[in-house]
Protein backbone atom coordinates (compact mmCIF):
# COMPACT_ATOMS: atom_id res chain seq x y z
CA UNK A 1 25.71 -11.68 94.80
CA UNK A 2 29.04 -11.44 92.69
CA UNK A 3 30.47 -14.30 91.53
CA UNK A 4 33.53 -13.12 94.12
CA UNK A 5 30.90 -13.19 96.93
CA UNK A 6 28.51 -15.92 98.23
CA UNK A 7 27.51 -16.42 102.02
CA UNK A 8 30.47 -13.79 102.57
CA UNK A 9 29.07 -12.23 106.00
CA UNK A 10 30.34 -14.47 108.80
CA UNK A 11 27.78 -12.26 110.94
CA UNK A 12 24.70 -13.33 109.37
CA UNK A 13 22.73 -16.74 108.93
CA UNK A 14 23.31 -18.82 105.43
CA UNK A 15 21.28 -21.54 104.34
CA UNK A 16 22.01 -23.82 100.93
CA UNK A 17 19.92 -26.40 99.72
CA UNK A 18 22.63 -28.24 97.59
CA UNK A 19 20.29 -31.05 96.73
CA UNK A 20 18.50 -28.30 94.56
CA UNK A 21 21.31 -26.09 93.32
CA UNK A 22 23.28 -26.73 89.91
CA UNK A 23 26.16 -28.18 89.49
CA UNK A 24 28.59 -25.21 88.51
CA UNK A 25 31.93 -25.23 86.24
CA UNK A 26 35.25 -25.37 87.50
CA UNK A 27 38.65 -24.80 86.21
CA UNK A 28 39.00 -28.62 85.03
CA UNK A 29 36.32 -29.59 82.28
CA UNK A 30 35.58 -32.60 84.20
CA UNK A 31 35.27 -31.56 87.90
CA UNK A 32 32.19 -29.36 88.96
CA UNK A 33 31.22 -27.16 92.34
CA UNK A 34 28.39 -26.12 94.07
CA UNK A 35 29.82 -23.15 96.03
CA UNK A 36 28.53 -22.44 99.44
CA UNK A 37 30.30 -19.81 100.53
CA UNK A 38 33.30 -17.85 99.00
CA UNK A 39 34.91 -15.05 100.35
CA UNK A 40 37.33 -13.05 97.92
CA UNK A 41 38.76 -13.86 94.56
CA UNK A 42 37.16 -17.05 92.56
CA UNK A 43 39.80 -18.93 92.63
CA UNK A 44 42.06 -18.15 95.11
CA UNK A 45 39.67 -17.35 98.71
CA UNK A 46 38.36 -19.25 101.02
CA UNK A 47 35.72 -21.32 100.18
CA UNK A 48 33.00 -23.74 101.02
CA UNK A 49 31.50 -26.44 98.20
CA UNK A 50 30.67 -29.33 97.32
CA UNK A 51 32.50 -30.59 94.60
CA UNK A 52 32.09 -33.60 91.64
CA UNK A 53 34.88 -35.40 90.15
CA UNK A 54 33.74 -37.08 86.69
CA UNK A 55 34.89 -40.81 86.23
CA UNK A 56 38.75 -40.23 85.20
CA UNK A 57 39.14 -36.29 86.59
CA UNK A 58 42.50 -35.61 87.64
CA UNK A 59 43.93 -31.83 88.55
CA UNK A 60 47.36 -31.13 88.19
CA UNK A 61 49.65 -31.02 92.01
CA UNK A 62 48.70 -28.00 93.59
CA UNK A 63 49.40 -26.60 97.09
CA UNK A 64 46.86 -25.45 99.86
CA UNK A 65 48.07 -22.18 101.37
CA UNK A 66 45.92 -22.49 104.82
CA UNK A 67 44.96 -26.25 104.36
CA UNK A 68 42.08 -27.83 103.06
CA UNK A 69 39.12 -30.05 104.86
CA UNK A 70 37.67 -32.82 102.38
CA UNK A 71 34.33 -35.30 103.60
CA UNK A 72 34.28 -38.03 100.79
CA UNK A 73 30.39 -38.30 100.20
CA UNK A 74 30.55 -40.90 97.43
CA UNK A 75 32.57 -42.94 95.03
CA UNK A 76 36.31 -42.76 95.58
CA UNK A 77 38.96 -39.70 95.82
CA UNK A 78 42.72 -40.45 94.99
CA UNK A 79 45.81 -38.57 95.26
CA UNK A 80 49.40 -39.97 95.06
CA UNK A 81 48.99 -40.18 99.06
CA UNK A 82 46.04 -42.79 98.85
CA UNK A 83 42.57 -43.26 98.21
CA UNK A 84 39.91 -42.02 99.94
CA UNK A 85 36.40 -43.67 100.07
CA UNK A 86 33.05 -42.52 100.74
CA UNK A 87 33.45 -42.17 104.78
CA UNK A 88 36.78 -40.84 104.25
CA UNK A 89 37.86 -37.33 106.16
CA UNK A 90 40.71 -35.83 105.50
CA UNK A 91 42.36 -33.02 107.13
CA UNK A 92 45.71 -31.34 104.87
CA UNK A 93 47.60 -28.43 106.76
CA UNK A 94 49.21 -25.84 105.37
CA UNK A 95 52.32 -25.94 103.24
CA UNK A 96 50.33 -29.51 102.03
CA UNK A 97 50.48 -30.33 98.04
CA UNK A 98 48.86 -32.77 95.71
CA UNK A 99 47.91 -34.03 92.24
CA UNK A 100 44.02 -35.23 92.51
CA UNK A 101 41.96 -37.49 90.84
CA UNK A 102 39.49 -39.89 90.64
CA UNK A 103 39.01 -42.75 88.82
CA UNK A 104 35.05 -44.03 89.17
CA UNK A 105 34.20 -40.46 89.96
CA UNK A 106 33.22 -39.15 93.62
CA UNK A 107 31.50 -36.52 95.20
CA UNK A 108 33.13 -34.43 97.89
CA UNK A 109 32.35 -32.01 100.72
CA UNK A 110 35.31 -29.08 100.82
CA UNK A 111 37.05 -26.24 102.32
CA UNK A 112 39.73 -24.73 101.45
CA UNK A 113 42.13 -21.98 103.17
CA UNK A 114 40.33 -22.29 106.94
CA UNK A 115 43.19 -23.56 108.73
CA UNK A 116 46.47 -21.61 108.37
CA UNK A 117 49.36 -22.75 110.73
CA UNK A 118 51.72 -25.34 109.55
CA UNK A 119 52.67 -26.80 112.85
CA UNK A 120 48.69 -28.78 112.42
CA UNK A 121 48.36 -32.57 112.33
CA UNK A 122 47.59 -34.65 108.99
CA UNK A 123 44.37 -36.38 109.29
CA UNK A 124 43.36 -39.01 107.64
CA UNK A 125 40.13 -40.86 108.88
CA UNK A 126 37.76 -43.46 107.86
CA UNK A 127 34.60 -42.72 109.53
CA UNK A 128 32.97 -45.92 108.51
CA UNK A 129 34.47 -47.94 110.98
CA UNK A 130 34.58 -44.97 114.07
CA UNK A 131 32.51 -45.75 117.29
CA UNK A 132 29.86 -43.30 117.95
CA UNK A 133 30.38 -41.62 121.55
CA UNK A 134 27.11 -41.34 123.51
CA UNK A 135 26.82 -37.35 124.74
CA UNK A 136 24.51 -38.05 127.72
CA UNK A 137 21.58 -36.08 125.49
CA UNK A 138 19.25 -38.99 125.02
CA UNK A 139 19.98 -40.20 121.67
CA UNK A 140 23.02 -37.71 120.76
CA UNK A 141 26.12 -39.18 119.71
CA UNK A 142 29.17 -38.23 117.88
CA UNK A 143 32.28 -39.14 116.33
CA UNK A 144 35.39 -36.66 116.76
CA UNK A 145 37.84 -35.71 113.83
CA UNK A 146 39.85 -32.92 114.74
CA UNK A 147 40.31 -30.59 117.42
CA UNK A 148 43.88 -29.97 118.36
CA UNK A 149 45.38 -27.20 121.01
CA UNK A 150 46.38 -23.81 119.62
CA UNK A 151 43.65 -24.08 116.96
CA UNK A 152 39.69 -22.51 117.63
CA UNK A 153 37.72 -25.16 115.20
CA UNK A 154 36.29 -28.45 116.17
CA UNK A 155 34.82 -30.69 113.59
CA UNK A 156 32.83 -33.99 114.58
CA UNK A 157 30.15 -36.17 112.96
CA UNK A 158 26.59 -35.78 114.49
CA UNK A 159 23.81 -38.82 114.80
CA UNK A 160 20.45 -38.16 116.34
CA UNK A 161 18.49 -41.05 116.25
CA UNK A 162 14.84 -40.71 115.20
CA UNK A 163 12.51 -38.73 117.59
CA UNK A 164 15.58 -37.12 119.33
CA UNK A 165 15.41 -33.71 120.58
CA UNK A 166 17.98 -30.88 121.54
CA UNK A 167 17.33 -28.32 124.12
CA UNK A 168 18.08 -24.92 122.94
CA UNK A 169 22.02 -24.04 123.23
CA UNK A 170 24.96 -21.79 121.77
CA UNK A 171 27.23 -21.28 119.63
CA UNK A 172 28.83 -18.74 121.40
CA UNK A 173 32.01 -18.44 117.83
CA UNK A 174 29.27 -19.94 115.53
CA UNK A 175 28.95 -23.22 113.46
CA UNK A 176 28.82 -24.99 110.83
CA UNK A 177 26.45 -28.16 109.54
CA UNK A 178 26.36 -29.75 106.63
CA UNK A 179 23.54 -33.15 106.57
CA UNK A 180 25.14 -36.41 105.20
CA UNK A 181 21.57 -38.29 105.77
CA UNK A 182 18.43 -38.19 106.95
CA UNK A 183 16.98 -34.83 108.33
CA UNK A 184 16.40 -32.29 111.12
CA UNK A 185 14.40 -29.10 112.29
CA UNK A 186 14.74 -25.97 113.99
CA UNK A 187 13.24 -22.45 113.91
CA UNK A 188 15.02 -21.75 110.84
CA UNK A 189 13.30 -25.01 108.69
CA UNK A 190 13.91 -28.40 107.69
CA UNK A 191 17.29 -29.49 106.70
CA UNK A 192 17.66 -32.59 104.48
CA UNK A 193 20.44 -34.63 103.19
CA UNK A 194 22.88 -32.26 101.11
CA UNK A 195 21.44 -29.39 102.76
CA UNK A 196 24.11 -26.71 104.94
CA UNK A 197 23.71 -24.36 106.94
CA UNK A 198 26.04 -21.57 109.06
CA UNK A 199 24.85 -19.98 112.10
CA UNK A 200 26.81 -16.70 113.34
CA UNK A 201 28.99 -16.09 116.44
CA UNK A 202 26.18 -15.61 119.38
CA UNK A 203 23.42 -17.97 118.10
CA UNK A 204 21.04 -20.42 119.74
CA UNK A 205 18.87 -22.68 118.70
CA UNK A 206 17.08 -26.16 119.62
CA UNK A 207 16.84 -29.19 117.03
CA UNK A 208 15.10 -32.24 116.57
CA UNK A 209 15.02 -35.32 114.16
CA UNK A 210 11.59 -36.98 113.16
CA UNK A 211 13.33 -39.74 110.80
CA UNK A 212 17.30 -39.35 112.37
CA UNK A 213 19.94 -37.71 110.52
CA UNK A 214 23.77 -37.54 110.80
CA UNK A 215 25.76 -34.62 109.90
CA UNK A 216 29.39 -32.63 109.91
CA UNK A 217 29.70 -30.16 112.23
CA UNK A 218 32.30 -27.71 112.75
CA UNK A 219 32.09 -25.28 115.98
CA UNK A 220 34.50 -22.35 117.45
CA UNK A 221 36.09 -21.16 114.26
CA UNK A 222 33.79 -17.54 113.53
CA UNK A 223 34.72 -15.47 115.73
CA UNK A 224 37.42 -12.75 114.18
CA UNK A 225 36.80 -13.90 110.64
């Protein structure tokens, strides 16, 4: 694996563990990566990370060619838009631009250059105070933040409550899950908090949650990439 290449074959299953990986250098001494996948060039591809902001890490103002996706996890994230606590989603289309930082330091969930087309909305969310949405699965529920006409992706938060179960279904243009908390099984292992995993066009698979969990998912956005 190159450091131009991680989880690069949309076709095929990937599975990070980000609670055990390293935190990895960045371009700016005081922000730091866990990459999960990266297609392409270092700095300049699509991507998939988590990234840490240090107490007082600021980048300089930057644009997103093909938008950027950022999950605050913890602390706080700033730009001269706003800022952006832990709960905070925030969807930035392309043509978008910004100058970064953090003051008390913050931990975010990121991807960058996914969703080209500059006709998108501008989200921003705070997913604190959403209602959950029952799904008619016995203790399935969900919050949405973003699915919009012309575009392939949908992104919503997860819960399952403890002891909830998930019959066996598709993802017909493959997903996405990353856990915010707790944890959950299927025939692939046990995914805890931090812990991400991408499933290929044409998969199925069933779940369930011993303790409860709640997690990002993003569905419908595979298929051609």
């Amino acid at each position: 694996m190159s450091d131009a290449t991680v989880n690069a074959d949309f076709s095929e299953l990937a599975i990070e563990h980000t609670a055990r990986a390293d935190w990895q250098a960045s371009p700016s001494p005081s922000v730091w990566r866990k990459r999960l996948d990266l297609a392409g060039p270092s700095e300049t591809s699509r991507v998939t990370s988590v990234v840490r902001y240090d107490a007082d890490s600021a980048f300089p103002s930057h644009p997103h060619p093909d938008g950027e996706e950022i999950l605050v996890l913890d602390g706080v994230f700033s730009d001269e838009h706003g800022d952006y606590p832990k709960g905070a989603y925030l969807l930035n289309p392309e043509g978008f631009s910004h100058a970064p930082f953090s003051r008390e330091g913050c931990i975010l969930f990121v991807k960058l250059r996914q969703y080209p087309g500059l006709e998108r909305q501008k989200l921003a969310l705070d997913t604190t105070k959403a209602v959950w949405q029952e799904t008619g699965t016995p203790g399935l529920s969900i919050v949405p933040l973003y699915r919009e006409d012309g575009y392939p992706e949908t992104m919503q938060l997860v819960r399952m409550v403890p002891g909830t179960a998930i019959a066996p279904h598709d993802h017909g243009a493959g997903a996405e899950i990353f856990v915010l908390d707790g944890s959950f099984r299927d025939v692939h292992g046990t995914f805890e908090t931090g812990s991400w995993v991408r499933y290929p066009p044409g998969s199925s698979h069933a779940q369930s949650s011993e303790e409860g969990c709640i997690y990002y998912l993003k569905t419908g956005h595979l298929s051609g990439v």
